[in-house]
Each structure stands twice: as C-alpha cells, then as structure tokens.
C-alpha atoms as a PDB file:
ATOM      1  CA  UNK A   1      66.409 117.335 139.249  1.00  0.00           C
ATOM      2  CA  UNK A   2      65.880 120.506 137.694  1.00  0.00           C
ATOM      3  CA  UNK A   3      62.330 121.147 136.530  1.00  0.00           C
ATOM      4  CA  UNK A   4      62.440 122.570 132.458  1.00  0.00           C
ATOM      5  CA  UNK A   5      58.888 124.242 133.190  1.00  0.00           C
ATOM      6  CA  UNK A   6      58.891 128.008 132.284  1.00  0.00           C
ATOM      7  CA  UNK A   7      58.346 129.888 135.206  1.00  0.00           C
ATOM      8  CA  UNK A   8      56.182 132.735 135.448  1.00  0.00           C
ATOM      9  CA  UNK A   9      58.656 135.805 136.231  1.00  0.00           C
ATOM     10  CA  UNK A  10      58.240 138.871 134.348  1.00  0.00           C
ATOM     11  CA  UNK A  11      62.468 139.202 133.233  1.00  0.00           C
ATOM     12  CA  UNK A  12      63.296 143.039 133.403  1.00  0.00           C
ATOM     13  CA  UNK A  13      63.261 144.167 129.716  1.00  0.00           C
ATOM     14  CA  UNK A  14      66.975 145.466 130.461  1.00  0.00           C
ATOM     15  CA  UNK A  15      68.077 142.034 129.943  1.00  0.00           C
ATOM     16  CA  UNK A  16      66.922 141.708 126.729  1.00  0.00           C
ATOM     17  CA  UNK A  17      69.509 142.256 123.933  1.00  0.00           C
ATOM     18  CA  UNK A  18      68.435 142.678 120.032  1.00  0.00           C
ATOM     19  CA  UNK A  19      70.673 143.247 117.042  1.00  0.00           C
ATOM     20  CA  UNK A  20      70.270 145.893 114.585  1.00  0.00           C
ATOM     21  CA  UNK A  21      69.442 144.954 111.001  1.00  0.00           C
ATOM     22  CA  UNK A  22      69.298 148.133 109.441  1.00  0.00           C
ATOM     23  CA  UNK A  23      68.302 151.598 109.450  1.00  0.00           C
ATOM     24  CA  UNK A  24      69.751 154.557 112.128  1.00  0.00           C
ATOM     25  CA  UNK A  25      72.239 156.376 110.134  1.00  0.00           C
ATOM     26  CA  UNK A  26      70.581 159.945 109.517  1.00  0.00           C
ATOM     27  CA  UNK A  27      67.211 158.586 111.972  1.00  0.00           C
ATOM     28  CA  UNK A  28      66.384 157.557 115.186  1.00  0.00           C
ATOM     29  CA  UNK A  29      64.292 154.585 113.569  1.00  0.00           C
ATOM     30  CA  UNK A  30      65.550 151.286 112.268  1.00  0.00           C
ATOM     31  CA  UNK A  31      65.227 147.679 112.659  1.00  0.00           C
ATOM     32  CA  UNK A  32      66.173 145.038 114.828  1.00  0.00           C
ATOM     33  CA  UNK A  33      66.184 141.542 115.003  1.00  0.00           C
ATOM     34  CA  UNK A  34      64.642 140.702 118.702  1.00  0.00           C
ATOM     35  CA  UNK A  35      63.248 137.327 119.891  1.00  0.00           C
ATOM     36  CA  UNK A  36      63.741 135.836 116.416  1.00  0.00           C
ATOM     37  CA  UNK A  37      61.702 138.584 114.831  1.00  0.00           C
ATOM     38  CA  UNK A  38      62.587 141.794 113.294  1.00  0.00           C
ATOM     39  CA  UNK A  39      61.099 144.770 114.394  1.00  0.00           C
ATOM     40  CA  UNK A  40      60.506 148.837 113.896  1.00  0.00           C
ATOM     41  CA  UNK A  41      63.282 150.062 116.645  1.00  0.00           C
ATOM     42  CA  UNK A  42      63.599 153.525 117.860  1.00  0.00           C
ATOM     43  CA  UNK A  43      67.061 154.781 119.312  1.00  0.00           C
ATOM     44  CA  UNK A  44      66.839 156.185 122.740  1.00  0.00           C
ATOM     45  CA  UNK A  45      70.497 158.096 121.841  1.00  0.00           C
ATOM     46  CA  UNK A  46      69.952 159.196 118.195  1.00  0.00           C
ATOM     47  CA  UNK A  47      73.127 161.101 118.352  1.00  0.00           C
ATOM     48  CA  UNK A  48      74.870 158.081 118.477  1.00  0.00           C
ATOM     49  CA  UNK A  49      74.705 156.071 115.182  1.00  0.00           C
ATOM     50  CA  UNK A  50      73.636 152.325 115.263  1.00  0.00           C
ATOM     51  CA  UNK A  51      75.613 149.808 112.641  1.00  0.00           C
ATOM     52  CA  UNK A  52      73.962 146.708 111.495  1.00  0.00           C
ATOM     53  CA  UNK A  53      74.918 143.537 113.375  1.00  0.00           C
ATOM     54  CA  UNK A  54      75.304 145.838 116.317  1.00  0.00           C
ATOM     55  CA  UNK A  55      73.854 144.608 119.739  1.00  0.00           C
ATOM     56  CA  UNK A  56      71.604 146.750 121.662  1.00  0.00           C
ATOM     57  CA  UNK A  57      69.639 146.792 124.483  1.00  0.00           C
ATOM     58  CA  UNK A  58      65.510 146.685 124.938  1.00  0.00           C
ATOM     59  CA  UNK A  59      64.819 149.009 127.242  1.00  0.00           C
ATOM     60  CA  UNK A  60      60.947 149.733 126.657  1.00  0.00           C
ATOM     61  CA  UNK A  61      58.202 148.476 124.326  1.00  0.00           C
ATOM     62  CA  UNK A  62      55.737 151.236 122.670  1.00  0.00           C
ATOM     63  CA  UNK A  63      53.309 149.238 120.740  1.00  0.00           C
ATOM     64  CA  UNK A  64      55.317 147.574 117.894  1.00  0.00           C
ATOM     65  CA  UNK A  65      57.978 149.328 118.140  1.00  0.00           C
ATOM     66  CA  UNK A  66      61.070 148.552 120.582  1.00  0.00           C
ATOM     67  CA  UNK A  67      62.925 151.059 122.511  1.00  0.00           C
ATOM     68  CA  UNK A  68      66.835 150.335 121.958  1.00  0.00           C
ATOM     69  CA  UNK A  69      69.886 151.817 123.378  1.00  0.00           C
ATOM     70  CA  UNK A  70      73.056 150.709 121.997  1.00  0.00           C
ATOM     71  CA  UNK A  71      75.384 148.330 124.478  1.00  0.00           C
ATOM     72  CA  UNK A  72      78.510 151.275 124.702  1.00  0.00           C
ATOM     73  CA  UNK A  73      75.611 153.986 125.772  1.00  0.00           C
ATOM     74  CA  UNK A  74      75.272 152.429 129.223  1.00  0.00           C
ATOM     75  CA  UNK A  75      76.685 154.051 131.971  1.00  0.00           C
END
C-alpha cells in the first residue's frame, strides 16, 4: 500500500502555481493567493499586465515576497 507520509523532496518552485488577487495594472507589484495565503507578488514580465483570478507561476521567493510570471509568458 501506498505510504501517505510526506516525503522530504524539495519540489522545484516552477511547479508551484498562485492566483492573482489584485494589484499589477500600472506596477510590477500585486498580490497573490499562494499555498492558501495571500502574499506581496512581484511580476517578473511587468510589461505584461496580470488580471485577478489569473494563474501564475512561482518562480523565486525574495523574503516575503513571491516572484510570479504569468502562465502565457512561458516559453
């Protein structure tokens, strides 16, 4: 049987997705909801505005604040 025991792998912060609450339209800072929790976000793509409810991407963690990249940015 599968064990339900969390294992002890650090996950690639790539895979973690967060939706945008709010914020982004003239900035590169917002918020996002991530892991339950809404945080300060910072657009890696500022040119490219960010619409609340939008998913993006976690790419990088700088303090409090999460580095985002919106899903259609991706190559």
């Amino acid at each position: 049987s599968k064990s339900q025991k969390e294992r002890a792998i650090a996950q690639s912060p790539a895979a973690e997705r967060a939706t945008v609450i709010g914020g982004f339209d003239q900035a590169s800072s917002g918020r996002v909801r991530w892991q339950g929790q809404s945080w300060a976000a910072t657009n890696l793509e500022p040119e490219r505005a960010l619409s609340a409810g939008e998913a993006v991407l976690v790419m990088g963690r700088d303090g409090n604040r999460l580095q985002v990249l919106g899903e259609g940015q991706l190559p």
